[in-house]
PDB file of N, CA and C in Angstrom:
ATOM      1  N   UNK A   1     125.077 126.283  97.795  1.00  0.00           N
ATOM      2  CA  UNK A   1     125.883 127.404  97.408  1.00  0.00           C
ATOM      3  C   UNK A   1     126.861 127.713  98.538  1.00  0.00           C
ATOM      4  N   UNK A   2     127.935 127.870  98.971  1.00  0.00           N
ATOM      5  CA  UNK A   2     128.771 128.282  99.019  1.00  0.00           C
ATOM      6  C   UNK A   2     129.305 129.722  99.080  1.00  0.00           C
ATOM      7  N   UNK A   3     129.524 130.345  99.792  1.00  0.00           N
ATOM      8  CA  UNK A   3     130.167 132.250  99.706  1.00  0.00           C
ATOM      9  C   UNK A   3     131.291 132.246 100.343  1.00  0.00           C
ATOM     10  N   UNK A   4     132.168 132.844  99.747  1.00  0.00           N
ATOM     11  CA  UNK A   4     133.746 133.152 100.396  1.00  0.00           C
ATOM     12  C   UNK A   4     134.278 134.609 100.442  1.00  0.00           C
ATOM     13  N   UNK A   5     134.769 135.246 101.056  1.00  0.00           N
ATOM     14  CA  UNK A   5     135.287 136.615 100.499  1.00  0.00           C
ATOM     15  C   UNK A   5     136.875 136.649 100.200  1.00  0.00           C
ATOM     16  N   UNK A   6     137.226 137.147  99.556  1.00  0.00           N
ATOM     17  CA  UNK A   6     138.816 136.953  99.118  1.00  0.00           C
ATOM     18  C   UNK A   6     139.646 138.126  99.955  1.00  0.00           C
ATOM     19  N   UNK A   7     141.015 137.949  99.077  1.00  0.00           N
ATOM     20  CA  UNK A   7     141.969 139.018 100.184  1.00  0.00           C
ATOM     21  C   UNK A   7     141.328 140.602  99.406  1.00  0.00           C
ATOM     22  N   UNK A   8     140.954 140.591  98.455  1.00  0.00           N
ATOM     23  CA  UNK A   8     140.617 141.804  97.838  1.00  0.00           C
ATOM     24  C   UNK A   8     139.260 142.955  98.233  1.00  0.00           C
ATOM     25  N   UNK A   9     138.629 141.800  99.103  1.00  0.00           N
ATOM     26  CA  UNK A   9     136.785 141.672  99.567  1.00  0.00           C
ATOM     27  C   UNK A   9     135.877 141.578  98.672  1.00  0.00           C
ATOM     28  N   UNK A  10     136.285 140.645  97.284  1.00  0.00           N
ATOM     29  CA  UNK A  10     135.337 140.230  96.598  1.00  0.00           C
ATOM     30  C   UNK A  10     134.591 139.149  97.033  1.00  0.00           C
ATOM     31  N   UNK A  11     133.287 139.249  97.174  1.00  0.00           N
ATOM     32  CA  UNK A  11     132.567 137.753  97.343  1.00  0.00           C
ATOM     33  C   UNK A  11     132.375 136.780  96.079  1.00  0.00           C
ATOM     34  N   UNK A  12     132.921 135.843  96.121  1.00  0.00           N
ATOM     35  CA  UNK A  12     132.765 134.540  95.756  1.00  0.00           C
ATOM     36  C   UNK A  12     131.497 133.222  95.774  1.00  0.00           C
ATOM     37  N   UNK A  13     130.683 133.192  95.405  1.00  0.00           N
ATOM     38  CA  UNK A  13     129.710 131.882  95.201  1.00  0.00           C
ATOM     39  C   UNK A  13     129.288 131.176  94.089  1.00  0.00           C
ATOM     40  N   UNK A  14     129.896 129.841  94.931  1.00  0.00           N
ATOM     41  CA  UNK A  14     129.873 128.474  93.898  1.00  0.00           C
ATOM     42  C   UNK A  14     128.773 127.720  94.112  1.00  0.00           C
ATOM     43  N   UNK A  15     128.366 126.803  93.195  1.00  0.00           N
ATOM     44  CA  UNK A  15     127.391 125.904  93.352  1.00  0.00           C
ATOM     45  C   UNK A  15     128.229 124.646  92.981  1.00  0.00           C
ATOM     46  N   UNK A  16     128.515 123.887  94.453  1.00  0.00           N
ATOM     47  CA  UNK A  16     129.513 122.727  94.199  1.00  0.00           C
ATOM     48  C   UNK A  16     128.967 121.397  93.725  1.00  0.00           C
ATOM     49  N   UNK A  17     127.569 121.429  93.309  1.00  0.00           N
ATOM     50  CA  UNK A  17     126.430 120.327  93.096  1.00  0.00           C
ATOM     51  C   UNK A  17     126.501 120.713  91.445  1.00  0.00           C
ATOM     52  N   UNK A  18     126.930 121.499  90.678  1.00  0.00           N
ATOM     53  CA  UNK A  18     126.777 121.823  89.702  1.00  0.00           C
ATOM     54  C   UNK A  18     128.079 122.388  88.731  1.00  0.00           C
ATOM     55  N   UNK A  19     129.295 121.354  88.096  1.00  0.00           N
ATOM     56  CA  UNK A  19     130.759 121.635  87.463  1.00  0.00           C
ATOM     57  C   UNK A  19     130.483 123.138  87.352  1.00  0.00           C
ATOM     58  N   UNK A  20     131.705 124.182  87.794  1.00  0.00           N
ATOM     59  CA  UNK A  20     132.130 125.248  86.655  1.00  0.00           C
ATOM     60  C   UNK A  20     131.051 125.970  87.008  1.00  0.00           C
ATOM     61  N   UNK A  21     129.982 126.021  88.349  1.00  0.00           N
ATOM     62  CA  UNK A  21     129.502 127.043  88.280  1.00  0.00           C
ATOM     63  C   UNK A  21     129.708 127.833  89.659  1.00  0.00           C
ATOM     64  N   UNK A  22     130.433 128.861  88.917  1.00  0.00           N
ATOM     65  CA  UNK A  22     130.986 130.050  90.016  1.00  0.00           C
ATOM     66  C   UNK A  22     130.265 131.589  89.853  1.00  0.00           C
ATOM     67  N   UNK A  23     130.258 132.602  90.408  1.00  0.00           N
ATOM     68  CA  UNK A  23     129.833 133.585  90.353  1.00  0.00           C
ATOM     69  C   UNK A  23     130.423 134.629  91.380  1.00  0.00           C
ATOM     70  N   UNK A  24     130.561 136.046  91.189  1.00  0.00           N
ATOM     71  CA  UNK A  24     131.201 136.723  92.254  1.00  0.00           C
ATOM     72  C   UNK A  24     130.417 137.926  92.180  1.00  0.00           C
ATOM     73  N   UNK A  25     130.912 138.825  93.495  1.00  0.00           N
ATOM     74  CA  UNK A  25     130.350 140.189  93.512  1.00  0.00           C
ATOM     75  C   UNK A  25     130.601 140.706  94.157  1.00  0.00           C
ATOM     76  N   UNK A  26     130.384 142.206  94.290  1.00  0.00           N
ATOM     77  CA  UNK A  26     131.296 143.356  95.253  1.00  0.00           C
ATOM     78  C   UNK A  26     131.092 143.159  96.550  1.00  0.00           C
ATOM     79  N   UNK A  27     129.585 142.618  96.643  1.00  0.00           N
ATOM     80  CA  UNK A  27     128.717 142.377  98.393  1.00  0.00           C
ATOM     81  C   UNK A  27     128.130 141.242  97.794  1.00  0.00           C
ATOM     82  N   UNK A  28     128.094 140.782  99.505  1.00  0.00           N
ATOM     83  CA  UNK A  28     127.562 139.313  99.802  1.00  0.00           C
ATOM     84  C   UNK A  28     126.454 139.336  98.779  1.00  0.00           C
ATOM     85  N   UNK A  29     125.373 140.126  99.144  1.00  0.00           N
ATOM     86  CA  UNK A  29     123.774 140.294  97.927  1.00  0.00           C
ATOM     87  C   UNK A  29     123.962 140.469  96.387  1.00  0.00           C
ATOM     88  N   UNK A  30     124.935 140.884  95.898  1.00  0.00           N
ATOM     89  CA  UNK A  30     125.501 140.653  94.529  1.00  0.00           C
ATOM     90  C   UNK A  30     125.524 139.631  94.240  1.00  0.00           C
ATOM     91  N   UNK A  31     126.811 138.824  94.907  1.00  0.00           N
ATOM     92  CA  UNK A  31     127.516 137.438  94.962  1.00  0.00           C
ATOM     93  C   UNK A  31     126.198 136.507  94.885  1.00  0.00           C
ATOM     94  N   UNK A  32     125.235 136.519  95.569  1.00  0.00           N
ATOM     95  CA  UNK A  32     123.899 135.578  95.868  1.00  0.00           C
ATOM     96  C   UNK A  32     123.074 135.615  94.197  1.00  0.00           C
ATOM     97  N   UNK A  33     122.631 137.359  93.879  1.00  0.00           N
ATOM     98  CA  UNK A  33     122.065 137.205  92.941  1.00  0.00           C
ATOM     99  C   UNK A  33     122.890 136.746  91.915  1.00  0.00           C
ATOM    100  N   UNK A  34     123.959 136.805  91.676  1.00  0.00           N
ATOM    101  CA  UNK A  34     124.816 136.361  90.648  1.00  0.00           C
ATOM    102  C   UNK A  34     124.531 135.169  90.091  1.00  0.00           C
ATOM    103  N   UNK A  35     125.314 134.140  91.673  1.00  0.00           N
ATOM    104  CA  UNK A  35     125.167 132.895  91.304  1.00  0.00           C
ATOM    105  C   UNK A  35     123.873 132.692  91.208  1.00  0.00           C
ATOM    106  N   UNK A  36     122.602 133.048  91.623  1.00  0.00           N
ATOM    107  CA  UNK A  36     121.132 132.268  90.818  1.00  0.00           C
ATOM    108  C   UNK A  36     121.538 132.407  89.661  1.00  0.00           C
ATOM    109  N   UNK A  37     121.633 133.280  88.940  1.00  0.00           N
ATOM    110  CA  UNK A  37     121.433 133.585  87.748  1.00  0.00           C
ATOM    111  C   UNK A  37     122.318 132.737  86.453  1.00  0.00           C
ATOM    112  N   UNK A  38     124.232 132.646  87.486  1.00  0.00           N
ATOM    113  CA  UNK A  38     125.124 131.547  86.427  1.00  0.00           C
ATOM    114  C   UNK A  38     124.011 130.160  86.902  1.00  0.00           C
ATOM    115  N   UNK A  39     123.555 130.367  87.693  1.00  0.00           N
ATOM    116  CA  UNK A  39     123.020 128.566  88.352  1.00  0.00           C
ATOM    117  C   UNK A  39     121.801 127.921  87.094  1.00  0.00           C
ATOM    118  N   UNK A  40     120.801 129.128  86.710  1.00  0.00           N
ATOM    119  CA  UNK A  40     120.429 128.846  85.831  1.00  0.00           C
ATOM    120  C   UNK A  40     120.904 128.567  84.560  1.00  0.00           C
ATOM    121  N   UNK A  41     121.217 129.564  84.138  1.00  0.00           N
ATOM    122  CA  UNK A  41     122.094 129.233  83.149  1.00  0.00           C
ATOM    123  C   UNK A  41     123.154 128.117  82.790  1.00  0.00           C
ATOM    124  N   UNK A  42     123.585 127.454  83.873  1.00  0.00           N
ATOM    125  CA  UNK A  42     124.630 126.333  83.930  1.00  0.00           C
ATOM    126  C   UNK A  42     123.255 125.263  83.769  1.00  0.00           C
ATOM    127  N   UNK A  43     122.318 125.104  84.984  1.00  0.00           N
ATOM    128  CA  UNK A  43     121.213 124.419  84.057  1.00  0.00           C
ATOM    129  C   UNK A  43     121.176 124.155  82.498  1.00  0.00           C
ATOM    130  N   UNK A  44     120.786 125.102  81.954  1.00  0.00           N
ATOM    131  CA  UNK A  44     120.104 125.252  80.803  1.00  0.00           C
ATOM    132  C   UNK A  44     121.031 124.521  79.992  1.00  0.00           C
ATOM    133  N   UNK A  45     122.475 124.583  79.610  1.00  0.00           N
ATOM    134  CA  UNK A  45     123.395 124.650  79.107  1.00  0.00           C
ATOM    135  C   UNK A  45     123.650 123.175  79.163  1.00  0.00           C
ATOM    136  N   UNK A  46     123.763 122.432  80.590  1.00  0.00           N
ATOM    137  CA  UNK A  46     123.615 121.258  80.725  1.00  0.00           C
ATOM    138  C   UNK A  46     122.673 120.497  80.490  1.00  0.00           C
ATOM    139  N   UNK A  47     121.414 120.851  80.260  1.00  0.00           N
ATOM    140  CA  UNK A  47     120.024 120.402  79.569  1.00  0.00           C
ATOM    141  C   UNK A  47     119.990 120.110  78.013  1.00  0.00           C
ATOM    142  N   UNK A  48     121.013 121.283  77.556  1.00  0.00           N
ATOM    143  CA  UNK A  48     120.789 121.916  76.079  1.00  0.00           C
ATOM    144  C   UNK A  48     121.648 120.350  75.880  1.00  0.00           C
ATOM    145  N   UNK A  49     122.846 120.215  76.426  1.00  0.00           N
ATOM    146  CA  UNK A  49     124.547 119.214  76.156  1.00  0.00           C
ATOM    147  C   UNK A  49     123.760 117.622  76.542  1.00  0.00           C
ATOM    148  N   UNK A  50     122.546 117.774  77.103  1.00  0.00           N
ATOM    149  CA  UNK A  50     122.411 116.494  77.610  1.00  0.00           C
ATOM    150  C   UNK A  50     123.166 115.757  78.759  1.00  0.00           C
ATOM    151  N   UNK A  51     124.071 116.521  79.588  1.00  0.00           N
ATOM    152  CA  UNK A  51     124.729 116.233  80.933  1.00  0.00           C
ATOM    153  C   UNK A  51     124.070 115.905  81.840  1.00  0.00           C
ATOM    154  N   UNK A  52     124.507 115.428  82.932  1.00  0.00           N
ATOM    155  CA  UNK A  52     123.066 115.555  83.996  1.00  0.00           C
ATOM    156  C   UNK A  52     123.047 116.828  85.097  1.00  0.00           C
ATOM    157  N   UNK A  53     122.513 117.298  85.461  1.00  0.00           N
ATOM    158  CA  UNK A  53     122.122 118.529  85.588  1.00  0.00           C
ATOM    159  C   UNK A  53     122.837 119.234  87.507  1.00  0.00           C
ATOM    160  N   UNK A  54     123.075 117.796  87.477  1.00  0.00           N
ATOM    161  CA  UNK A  54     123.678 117.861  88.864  1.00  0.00           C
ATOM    162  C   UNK A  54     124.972 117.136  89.332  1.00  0.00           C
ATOM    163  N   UNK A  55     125.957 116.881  90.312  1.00  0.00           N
ATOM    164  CA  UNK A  55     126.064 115.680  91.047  1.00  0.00           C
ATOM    165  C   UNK A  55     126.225 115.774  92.269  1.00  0.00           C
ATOM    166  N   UNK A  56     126.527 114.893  92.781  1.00  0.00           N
ATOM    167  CA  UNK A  56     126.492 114.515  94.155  1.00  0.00           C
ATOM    168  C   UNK A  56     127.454 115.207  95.390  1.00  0.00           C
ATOM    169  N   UNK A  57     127.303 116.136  95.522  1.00  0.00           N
ATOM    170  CA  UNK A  57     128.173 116.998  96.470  1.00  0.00           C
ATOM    171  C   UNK A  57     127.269 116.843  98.380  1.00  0.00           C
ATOM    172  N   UNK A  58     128.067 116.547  98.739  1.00  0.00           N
ATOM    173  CA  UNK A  58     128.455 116.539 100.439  1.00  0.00           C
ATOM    174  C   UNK A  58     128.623 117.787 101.137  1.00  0.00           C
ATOM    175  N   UNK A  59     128.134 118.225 102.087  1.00  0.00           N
ATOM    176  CA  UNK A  59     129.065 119.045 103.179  1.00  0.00           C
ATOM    177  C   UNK A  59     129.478 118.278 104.713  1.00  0.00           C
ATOM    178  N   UNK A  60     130.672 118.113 104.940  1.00  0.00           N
ATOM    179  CA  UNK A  60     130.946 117.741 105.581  1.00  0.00           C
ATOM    180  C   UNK A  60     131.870 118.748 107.201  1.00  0.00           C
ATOM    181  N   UNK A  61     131.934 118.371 108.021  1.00  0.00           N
ATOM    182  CA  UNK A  61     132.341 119.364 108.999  1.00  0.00           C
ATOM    183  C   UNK A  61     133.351 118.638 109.636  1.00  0.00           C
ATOM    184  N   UNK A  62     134.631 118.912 109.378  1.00  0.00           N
ATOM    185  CA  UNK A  62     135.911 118.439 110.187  1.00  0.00           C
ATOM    186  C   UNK A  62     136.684 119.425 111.326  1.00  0.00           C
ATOM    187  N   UNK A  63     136.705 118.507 112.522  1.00  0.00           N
ATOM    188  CA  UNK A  63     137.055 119.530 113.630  1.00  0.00           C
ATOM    189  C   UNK A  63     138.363 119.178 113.768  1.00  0.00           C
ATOM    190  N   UNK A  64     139.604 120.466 113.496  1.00  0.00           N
ATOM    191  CA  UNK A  64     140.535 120.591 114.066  1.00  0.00           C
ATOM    192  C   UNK A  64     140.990 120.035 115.654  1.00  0.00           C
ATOM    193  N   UNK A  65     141.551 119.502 115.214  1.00  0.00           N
ATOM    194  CA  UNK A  65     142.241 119.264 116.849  1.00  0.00           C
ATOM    195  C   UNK A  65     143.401 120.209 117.565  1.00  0.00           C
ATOM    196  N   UNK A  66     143.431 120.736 118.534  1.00  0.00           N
ATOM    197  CA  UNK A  66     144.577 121.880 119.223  1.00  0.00           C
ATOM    198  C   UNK A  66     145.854 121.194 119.229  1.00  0.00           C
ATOM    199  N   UNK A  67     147.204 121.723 118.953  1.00  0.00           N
ATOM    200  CA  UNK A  67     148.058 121.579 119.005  1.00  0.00           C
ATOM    201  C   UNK A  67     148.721 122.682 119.573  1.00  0.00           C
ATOM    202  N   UNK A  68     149.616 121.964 120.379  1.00  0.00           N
ATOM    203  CA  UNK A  68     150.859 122.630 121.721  1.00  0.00           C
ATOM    204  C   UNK A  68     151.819 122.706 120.744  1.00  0.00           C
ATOM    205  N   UNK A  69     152.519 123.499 120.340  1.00  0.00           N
ATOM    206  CA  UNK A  69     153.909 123.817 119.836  1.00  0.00           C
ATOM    207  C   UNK A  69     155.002 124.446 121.027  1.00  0.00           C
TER     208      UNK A  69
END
């Protein structure tokens, strides 16, 4: 899962292991229970369609390099 806050201070959480499933909320603890809840549900839905229930998502960590202007 994933949490972001926007320019508005809505929190944002995705489950990037799982298409199309996003969730948001006023506070970070909203945003969390949210997405369990689309997470299941995106389960189920993909169970019901016969999809596979997951895929293959990475986190990866890329370090900026400093630049002199």
């Amino acid at each position: 899962m994933t949490l972001d806050r926007d320019e508005d201070g809505v929190w944002t959480a995705q489950c990037p292991a799982i298409p199309g499933c996003l969730s948001q909320g006023e506070t970070k603890d909203e945003a969390v229970e949210s997405i369990e809840h689309a997470i299941a549900l995106c389960l189920e839905v993909r169970a019901e369609k016969g999809l596979p229930l997951t895929i293959e998502a990475r986190q990866i960590e890329v370090v900026a390099e400093r630049c002199c202007v």
